[in-house]
PDB file of N, CA and C in Angstrom:
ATOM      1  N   UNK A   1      57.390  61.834 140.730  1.00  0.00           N
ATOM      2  CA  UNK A   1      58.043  60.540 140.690  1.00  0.00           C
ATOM      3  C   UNK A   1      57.967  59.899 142.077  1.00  0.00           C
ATOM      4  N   UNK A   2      57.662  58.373 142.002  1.00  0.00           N
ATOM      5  CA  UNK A   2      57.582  57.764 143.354  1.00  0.00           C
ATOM      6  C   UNK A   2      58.583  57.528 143.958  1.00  0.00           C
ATOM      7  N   UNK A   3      59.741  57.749 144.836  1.00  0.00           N
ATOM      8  CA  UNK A   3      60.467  56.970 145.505  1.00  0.00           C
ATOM      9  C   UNK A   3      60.374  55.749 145.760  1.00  0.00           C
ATOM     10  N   UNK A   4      60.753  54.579 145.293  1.00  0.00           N
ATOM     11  CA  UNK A   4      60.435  53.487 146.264  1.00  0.00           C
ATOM     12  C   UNK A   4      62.065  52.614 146.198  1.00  0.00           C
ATOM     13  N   UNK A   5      63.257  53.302 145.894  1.00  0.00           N
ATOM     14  CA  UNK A   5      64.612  52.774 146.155  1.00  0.00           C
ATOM     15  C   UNK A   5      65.194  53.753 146.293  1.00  0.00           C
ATOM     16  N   UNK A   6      66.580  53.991 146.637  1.00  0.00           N
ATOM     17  CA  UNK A   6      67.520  54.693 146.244  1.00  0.00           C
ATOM     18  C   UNK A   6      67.817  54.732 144.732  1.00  0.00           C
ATOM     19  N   UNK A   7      67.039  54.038 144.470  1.00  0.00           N
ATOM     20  CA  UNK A   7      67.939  53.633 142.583  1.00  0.00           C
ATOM     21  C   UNK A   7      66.998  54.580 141.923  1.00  0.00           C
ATOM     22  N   UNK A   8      65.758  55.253 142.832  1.00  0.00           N
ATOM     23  CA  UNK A   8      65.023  55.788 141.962  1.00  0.00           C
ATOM     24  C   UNK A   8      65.312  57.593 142.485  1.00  0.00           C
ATOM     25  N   UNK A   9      66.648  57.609 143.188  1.00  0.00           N
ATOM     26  CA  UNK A   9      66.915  59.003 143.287  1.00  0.00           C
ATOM     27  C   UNK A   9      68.501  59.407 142.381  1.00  0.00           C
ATOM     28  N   UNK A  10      67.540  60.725 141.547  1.00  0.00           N
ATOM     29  CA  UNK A  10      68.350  61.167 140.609  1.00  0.00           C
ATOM     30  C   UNK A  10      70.003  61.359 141.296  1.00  0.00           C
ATOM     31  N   UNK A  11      70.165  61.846 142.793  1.00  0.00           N
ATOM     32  CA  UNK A  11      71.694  62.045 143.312  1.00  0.00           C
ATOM     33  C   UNK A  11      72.288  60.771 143.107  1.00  0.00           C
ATOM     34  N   UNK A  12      71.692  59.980 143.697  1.00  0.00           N
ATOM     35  CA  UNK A  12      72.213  58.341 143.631  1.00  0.00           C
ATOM     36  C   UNK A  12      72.708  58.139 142.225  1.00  0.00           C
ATOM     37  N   UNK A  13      72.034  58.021 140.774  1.00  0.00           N
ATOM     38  CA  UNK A  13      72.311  58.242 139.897  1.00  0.00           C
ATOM     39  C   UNK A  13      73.428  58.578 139.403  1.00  0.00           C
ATOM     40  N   UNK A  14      73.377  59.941 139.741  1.00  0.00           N
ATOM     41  CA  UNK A  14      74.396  61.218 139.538  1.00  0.00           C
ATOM     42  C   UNK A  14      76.288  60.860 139.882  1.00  0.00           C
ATOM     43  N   UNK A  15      75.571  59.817 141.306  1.00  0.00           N
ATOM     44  CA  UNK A  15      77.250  59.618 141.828  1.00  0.00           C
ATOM     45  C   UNK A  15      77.522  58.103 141.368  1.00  0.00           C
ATOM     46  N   UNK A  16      76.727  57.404 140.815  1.00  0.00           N
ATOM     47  CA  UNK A  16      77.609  56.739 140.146  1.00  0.00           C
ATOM     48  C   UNK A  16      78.102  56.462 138.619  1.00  0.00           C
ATOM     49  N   UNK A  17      77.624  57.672 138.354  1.00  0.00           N
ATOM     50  CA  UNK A  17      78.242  57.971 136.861  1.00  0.00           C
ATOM     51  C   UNK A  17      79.474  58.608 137.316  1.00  0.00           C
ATOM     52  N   UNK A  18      79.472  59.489 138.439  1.00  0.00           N
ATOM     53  CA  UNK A  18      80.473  59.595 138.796  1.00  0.00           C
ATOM     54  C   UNK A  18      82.147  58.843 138.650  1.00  0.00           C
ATOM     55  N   UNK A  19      81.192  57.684 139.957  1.00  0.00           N
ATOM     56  CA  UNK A  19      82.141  56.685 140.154  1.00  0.00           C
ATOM     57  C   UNK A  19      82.769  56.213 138.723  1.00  0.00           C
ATOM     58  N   UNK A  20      82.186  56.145 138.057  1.00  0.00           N
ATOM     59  CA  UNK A  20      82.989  55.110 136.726  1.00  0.00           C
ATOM     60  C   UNK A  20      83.848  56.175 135.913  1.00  0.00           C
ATOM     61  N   UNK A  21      83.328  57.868 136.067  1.00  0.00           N
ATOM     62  CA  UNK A  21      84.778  58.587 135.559  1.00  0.00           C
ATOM     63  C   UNK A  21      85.475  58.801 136.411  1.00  0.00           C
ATOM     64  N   UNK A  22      85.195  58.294 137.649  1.00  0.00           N
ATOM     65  CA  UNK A  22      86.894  58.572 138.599  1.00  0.00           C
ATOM     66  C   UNK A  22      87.227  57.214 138.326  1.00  0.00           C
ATOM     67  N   UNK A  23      86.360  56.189 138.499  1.00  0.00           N
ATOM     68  CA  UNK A  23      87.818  55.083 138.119  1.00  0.00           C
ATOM     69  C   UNK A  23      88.496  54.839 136.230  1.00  0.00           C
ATOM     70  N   UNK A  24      87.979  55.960 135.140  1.00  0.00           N
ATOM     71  CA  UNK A  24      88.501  56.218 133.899  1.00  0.00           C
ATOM     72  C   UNK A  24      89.401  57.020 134.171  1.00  0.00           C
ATOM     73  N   UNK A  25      89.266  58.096 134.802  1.00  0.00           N
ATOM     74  CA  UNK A  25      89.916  59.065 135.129  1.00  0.00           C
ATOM     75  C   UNK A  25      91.328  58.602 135.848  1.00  0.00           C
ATOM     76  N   UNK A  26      91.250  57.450 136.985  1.00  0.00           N
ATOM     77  CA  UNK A  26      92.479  57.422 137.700  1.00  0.00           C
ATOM     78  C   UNK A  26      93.427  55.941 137.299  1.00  0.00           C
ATOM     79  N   UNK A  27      92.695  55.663 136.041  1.00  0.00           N
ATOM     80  CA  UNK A  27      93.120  54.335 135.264  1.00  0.00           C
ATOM     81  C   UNK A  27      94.578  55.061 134.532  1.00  0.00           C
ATOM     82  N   UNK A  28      94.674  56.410 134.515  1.00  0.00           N
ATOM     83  CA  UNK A  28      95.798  57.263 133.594  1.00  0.00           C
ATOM     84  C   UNK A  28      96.528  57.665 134.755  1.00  0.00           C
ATOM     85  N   UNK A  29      95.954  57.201 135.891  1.00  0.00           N
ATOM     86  CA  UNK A  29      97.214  58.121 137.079  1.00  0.00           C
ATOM     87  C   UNK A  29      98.805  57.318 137.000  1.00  0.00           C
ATOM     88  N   UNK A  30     100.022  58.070 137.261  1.00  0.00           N
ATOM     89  CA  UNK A  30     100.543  56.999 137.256  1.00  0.00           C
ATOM     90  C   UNK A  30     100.640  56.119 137.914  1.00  0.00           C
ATOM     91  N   UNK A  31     101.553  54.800 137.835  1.00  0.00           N
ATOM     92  CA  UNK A  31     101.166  53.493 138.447  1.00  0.00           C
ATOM     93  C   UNK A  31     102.014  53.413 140.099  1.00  0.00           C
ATOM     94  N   UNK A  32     102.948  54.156 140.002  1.00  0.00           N
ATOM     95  CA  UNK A  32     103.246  54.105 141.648  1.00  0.00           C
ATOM     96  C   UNK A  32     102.044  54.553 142.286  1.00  0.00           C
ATOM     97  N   UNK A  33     101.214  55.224 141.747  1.00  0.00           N
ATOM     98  CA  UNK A  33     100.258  56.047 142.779  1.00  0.00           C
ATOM     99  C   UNK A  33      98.896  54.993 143.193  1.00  0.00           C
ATOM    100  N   UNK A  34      98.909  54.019 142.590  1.00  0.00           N
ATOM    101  CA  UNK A  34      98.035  53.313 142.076  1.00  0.00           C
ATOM    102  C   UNK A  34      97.810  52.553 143.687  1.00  0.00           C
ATOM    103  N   UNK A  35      98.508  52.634 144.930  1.00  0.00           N
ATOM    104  CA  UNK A  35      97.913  51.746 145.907  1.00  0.00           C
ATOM    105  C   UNK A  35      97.676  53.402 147.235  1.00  0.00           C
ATOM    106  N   UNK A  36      98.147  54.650 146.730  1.00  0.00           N
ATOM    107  CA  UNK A  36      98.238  55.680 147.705  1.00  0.00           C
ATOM    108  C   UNK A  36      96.942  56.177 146.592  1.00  0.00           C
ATOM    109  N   UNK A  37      97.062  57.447 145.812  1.00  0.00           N
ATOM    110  CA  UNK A  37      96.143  58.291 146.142  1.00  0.00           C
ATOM    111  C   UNK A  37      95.122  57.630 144.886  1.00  0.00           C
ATOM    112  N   UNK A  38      95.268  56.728 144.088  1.00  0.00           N
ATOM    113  CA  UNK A  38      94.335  56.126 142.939  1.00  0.00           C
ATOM    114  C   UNK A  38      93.309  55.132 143.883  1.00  0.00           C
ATOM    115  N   UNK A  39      93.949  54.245 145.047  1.00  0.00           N
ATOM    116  CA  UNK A  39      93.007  54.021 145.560  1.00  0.00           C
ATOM    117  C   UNK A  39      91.694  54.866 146.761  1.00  0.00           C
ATOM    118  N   UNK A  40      92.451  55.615 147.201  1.00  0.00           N
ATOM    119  CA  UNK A  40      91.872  57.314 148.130  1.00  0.00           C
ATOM    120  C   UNK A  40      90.528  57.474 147.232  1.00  0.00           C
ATOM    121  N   UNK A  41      91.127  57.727 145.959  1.00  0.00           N
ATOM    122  CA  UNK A  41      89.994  58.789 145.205  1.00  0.00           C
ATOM    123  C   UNK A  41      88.639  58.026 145.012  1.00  0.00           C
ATOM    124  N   UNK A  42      89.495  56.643 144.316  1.00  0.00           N
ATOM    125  CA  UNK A  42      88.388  55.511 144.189  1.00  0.00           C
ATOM    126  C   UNK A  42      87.421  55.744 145.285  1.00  0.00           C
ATOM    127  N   UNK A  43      88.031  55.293 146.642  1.00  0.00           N
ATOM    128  CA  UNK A  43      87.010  54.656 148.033  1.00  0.00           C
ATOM    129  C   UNK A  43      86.291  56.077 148.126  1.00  0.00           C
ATOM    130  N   UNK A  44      86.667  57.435 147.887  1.00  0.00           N
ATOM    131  CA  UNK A  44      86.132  58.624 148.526  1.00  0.00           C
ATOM    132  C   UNK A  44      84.739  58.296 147.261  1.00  0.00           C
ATOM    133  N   UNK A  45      85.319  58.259 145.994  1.00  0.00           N
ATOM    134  CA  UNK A  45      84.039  58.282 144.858  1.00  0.00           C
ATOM    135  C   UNK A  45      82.932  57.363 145.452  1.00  0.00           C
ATOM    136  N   UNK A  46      83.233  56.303 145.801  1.00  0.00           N
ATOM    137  CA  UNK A  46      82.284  55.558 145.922  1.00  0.00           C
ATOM    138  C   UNK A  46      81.493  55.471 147.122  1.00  0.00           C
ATOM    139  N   UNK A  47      82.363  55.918 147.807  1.00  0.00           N
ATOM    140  CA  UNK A  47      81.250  56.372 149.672  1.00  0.00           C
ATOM    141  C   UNK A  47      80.143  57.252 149.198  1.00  0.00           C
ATOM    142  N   UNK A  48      80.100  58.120 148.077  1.00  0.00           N
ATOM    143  CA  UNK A  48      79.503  58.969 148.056  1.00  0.00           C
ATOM    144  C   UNK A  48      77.655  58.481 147.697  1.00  0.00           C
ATOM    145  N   UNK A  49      77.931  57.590 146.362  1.00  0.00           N
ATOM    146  CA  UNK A  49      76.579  56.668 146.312  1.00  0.00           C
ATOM    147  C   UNK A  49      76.448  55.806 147.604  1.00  0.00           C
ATOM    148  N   UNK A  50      77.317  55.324 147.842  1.00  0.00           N
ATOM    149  CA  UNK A  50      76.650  54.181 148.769  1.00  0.00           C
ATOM    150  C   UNK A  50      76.439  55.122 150.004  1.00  0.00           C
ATOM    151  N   UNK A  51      76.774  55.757 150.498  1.00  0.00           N
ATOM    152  CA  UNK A  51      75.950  56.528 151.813  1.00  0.00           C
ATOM    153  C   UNK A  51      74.895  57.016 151.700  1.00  0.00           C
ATOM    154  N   UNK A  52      74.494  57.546 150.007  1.00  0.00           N
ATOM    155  CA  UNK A  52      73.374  57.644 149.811  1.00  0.00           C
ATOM    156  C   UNK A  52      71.901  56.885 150.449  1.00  0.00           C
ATOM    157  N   UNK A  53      72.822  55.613 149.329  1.00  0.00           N
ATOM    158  CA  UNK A  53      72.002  54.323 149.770  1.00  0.00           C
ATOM    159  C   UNK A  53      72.038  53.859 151.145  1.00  0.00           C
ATOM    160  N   UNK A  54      72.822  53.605 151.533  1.00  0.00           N
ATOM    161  CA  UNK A  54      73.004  53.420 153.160  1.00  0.00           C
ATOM    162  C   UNK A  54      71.775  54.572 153.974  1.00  0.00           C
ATOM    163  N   UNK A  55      71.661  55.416 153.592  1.00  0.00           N
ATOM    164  CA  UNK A  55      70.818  56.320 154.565  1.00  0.00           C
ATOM    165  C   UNK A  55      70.067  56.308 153.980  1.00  0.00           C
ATOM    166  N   UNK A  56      69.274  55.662 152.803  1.00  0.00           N
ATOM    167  CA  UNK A  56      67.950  55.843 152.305  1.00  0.00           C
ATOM    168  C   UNK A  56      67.505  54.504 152.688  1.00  0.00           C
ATOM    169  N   UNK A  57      67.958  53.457 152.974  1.00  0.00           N
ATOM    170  CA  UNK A  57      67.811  52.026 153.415  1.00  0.00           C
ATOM    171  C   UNK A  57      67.436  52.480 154.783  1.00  0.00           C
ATOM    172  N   UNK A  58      67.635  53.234 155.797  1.00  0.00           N
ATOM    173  CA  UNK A  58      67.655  52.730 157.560  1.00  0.00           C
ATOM    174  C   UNK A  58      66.344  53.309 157.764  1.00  0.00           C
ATOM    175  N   UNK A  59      65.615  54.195 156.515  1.00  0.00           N
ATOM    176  CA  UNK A  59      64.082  54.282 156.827  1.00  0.00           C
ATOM    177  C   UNK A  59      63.732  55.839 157.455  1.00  0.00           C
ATOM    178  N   UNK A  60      64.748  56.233 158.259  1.00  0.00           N
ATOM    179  CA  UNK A  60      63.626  57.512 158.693  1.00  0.00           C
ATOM    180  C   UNK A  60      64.572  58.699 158.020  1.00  0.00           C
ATOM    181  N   UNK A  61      64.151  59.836 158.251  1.00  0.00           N
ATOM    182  CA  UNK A  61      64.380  61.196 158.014  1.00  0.00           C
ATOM    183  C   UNK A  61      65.459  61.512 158.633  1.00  0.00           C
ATOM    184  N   UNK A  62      66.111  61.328 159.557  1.00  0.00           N
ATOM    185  CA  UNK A  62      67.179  61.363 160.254  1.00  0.00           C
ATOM    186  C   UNK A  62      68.119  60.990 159.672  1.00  0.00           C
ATOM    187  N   UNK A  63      68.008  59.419 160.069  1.00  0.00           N
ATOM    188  CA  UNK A  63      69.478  58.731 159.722  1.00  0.00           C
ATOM    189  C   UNK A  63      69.792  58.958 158.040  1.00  0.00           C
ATOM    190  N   UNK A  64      68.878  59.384 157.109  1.00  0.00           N
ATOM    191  CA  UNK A  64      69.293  59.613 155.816  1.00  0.00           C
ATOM    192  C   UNK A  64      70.103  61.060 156.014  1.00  0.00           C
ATOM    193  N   UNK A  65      69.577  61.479 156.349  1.00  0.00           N
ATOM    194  CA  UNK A  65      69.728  62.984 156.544  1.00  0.00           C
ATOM    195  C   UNK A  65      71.686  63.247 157.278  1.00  0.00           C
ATOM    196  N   UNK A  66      71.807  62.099 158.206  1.00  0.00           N
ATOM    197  CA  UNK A  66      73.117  61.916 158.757  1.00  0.00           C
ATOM    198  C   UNK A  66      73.637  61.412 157.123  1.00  0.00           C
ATOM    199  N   UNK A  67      73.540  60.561 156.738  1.00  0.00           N
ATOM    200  CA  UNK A  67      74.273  59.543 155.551  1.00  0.00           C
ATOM    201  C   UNK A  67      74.247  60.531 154.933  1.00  0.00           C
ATOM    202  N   UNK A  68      73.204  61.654 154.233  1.00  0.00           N
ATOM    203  CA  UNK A  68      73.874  62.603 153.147  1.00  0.00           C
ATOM    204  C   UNK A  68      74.879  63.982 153.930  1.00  0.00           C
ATOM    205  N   UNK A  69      75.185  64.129 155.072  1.00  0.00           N
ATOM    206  CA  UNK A  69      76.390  64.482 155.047  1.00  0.00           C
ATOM    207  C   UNK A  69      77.649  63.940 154.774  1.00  0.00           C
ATOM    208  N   UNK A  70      77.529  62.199 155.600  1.00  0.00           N
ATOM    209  CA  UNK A  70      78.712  61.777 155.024  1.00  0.00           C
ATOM    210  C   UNK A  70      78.817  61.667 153.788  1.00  0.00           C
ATOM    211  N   UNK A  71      77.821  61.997 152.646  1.00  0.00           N
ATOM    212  CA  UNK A  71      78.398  62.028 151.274  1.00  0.00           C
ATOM    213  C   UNK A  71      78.641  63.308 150.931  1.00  0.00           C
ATOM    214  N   UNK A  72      78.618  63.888 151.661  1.00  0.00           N
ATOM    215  CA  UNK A  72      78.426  65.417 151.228  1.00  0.00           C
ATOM    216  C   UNK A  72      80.503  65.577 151.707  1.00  0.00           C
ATOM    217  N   UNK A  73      80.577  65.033 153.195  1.00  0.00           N
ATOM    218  CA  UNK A  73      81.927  64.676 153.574  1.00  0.00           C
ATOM    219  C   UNK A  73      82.561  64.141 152.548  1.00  0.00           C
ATOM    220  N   UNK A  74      82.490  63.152 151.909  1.00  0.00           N
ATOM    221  CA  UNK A  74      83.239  62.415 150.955  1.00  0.00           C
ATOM    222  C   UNK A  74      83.195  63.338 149.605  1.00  0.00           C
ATOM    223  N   UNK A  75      82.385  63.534 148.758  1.00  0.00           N
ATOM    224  CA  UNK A  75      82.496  64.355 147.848  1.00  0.00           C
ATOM    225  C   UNK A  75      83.707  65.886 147.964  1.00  0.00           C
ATOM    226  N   UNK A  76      83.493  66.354 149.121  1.00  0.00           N
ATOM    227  CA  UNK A  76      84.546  67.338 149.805  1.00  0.00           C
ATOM    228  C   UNK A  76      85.980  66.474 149.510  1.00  0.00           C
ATOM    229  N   UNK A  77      85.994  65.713 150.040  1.00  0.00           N
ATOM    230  CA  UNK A  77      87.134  64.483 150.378  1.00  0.00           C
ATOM    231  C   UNK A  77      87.723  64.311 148.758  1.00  0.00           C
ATOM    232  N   UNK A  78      87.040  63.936 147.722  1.00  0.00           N
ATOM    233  CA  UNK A  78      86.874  63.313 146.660  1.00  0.00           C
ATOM    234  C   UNK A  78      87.513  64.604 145.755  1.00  0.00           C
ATOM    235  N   UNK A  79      86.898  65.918 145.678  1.00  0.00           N
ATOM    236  CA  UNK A  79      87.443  67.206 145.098  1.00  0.00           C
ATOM    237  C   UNK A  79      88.819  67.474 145.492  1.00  0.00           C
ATOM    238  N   UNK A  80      88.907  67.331 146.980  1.00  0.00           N
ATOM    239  CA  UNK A  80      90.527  67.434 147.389  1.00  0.00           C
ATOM    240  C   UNK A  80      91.524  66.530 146.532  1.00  0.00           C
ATOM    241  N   UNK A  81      91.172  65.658 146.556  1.00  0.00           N
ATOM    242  CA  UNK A  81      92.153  64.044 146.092  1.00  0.00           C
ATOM    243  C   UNK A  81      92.077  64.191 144.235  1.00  0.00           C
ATOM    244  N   UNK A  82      90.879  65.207 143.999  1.00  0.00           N
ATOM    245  CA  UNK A  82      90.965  64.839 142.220  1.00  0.00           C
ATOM    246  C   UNK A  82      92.019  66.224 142.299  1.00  0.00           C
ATOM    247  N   UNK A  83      91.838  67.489 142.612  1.00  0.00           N
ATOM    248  CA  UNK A  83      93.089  68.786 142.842  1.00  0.00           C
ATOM    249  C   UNK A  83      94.252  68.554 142.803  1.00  0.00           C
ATOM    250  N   UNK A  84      94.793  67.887 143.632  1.00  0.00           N
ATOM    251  CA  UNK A  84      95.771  66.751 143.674  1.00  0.00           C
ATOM    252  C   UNK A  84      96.654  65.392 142.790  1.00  0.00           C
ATOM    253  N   UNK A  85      95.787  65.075 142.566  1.00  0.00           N
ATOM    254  CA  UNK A  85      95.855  64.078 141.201  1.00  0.00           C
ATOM    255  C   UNK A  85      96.410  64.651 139.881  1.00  0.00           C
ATOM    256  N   UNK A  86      95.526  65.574 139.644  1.00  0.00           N
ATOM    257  CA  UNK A  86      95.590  66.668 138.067  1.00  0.00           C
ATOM    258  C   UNK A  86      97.039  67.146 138.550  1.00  0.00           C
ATOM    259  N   UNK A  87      97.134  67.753 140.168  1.00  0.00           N
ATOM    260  CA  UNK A  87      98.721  68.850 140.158  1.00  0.00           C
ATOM    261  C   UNK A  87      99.824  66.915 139.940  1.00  0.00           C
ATOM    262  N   UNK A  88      99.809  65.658 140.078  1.00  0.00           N
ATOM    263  CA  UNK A  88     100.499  64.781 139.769  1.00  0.00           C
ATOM    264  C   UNK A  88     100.802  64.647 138.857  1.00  0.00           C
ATOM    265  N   UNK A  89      99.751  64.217 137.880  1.00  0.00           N
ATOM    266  CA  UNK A  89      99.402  64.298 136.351  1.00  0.00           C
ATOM    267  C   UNK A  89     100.549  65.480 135.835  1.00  0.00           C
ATOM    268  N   UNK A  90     100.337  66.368 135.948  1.00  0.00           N
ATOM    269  CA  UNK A  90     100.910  67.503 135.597  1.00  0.00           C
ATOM    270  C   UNK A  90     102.335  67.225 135.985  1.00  0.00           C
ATOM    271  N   UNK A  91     102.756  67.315 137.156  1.00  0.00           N
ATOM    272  CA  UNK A  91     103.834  66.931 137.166  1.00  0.00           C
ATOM    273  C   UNK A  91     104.851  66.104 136.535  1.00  0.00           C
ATOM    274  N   UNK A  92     104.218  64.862 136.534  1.00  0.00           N
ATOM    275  CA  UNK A  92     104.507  63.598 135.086  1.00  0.00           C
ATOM    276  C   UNK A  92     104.830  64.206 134.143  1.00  0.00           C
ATOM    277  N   UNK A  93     104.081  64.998 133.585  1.00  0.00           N
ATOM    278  CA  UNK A  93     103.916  65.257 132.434  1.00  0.00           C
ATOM    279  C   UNK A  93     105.215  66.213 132.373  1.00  0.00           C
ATOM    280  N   UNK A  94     105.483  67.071 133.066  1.00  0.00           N
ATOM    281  CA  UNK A  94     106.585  68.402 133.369  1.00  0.00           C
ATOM    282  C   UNK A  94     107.726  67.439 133.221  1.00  0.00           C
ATOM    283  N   UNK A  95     107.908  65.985 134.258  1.00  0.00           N
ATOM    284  CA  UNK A  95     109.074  65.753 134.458  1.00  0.00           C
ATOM    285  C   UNK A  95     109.511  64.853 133.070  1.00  0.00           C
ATOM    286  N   UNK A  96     108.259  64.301 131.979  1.00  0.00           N
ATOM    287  CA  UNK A  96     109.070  63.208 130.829  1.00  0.00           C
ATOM    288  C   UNK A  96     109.478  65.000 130.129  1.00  0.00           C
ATOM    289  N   UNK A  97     108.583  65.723 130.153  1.00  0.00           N
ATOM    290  CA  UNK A  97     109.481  66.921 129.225  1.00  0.00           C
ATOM    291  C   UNK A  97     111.095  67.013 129.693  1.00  0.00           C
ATOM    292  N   UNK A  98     111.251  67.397 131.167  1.00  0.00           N
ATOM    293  CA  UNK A  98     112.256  67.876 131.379  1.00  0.00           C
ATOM    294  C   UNK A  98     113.341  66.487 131.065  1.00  0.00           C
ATOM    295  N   UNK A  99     113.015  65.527 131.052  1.00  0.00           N
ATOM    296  CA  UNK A  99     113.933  64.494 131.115  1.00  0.00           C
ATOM    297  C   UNK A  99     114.305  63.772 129.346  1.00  0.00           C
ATOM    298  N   UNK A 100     113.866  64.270 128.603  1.00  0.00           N
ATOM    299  CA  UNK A 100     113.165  64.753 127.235  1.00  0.00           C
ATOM    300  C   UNK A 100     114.308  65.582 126.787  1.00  0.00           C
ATOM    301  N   UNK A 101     113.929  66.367 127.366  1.00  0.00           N
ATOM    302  CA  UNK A 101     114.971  67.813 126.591  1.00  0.00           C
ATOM    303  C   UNK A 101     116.469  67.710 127.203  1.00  0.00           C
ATOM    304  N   UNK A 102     116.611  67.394 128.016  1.00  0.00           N
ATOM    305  CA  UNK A 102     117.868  66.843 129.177  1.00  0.00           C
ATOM    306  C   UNK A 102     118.690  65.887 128.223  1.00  0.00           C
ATOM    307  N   UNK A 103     118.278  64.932 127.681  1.00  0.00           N
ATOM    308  CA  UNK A 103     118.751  63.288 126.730  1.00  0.00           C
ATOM    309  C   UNK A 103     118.907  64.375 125.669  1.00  0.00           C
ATOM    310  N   UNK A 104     117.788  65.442 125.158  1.00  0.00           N
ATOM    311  CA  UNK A 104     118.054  65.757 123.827  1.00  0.00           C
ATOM    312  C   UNK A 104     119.654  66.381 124.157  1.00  0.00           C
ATOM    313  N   UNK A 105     120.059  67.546 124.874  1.00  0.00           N
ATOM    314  CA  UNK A 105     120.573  68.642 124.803  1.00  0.00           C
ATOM    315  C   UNK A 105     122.067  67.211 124.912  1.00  0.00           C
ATOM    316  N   UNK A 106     122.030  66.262 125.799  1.00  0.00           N
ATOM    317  CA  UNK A 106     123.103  65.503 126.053  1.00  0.00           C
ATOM    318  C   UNK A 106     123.284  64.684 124.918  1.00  0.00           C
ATOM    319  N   UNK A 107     122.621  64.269 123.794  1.00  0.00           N
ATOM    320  CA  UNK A 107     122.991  63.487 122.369  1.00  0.00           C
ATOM    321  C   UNK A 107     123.629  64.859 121.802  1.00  0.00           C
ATOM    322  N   UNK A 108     123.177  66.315 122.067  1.00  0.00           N
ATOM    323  CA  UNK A 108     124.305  67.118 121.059  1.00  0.00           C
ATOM    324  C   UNK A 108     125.590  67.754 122.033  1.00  0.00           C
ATOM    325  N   UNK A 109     126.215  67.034 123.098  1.00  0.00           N
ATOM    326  CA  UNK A 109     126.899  67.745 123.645  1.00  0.00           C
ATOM    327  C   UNK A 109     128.640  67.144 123.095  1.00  0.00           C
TER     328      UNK A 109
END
């Protein structure tokens, strides 16, 4: 296969299919979180293609070579913040139970 964009490399690809299940994915986070870690995850997802591109644009072997660490950085970045998210999620989810069974036990008291 010829290279002649970033659009024609399968990683590039790869991370922005990405991108569109982290922003499905953090469309369910809850909504306080929505300007702290829903936007984090977003910007980390998306550094990851565009540094791609960014270092396949400046032309030599080098500076790409710098740009796929910083995606390699961000993806790192991006796993931390989704770990995180899921232990939130979860939490939510723990606290409508507990607050759930709390109303129930207090309608039979």
């Amino acid at each position: 296969m010829d290279v002649r964009s970033y659009r024609d490399l399968k990683v590039w690809q790869v991370g922005v299919e990405l991108v569109g299940q982290v922003y499905a994915l953090t469309g369910s986070f809850p909504k306080t979180e929505i300007f702290g870690l829903t936007s984090q995850i977003q910007r980390a997802a998306v550094s990851v293609p565009s540094n791609i591109a960014e270092g396949h644009a400046r032309g030599s072997r080098k500076e790409f070579l710098h740009f796929l660490t910083i995606s390699l950085g961000s993806l790192a970045e991006l796993e931390t913040q989704l770990m995180i998210g899921n232990l939130l999620r979860q939490c939510d989810e723990l606290g409508r139970m507990l607050r759930s069974l709390q109303r129930s036990l207090q309608a039979k008291a």
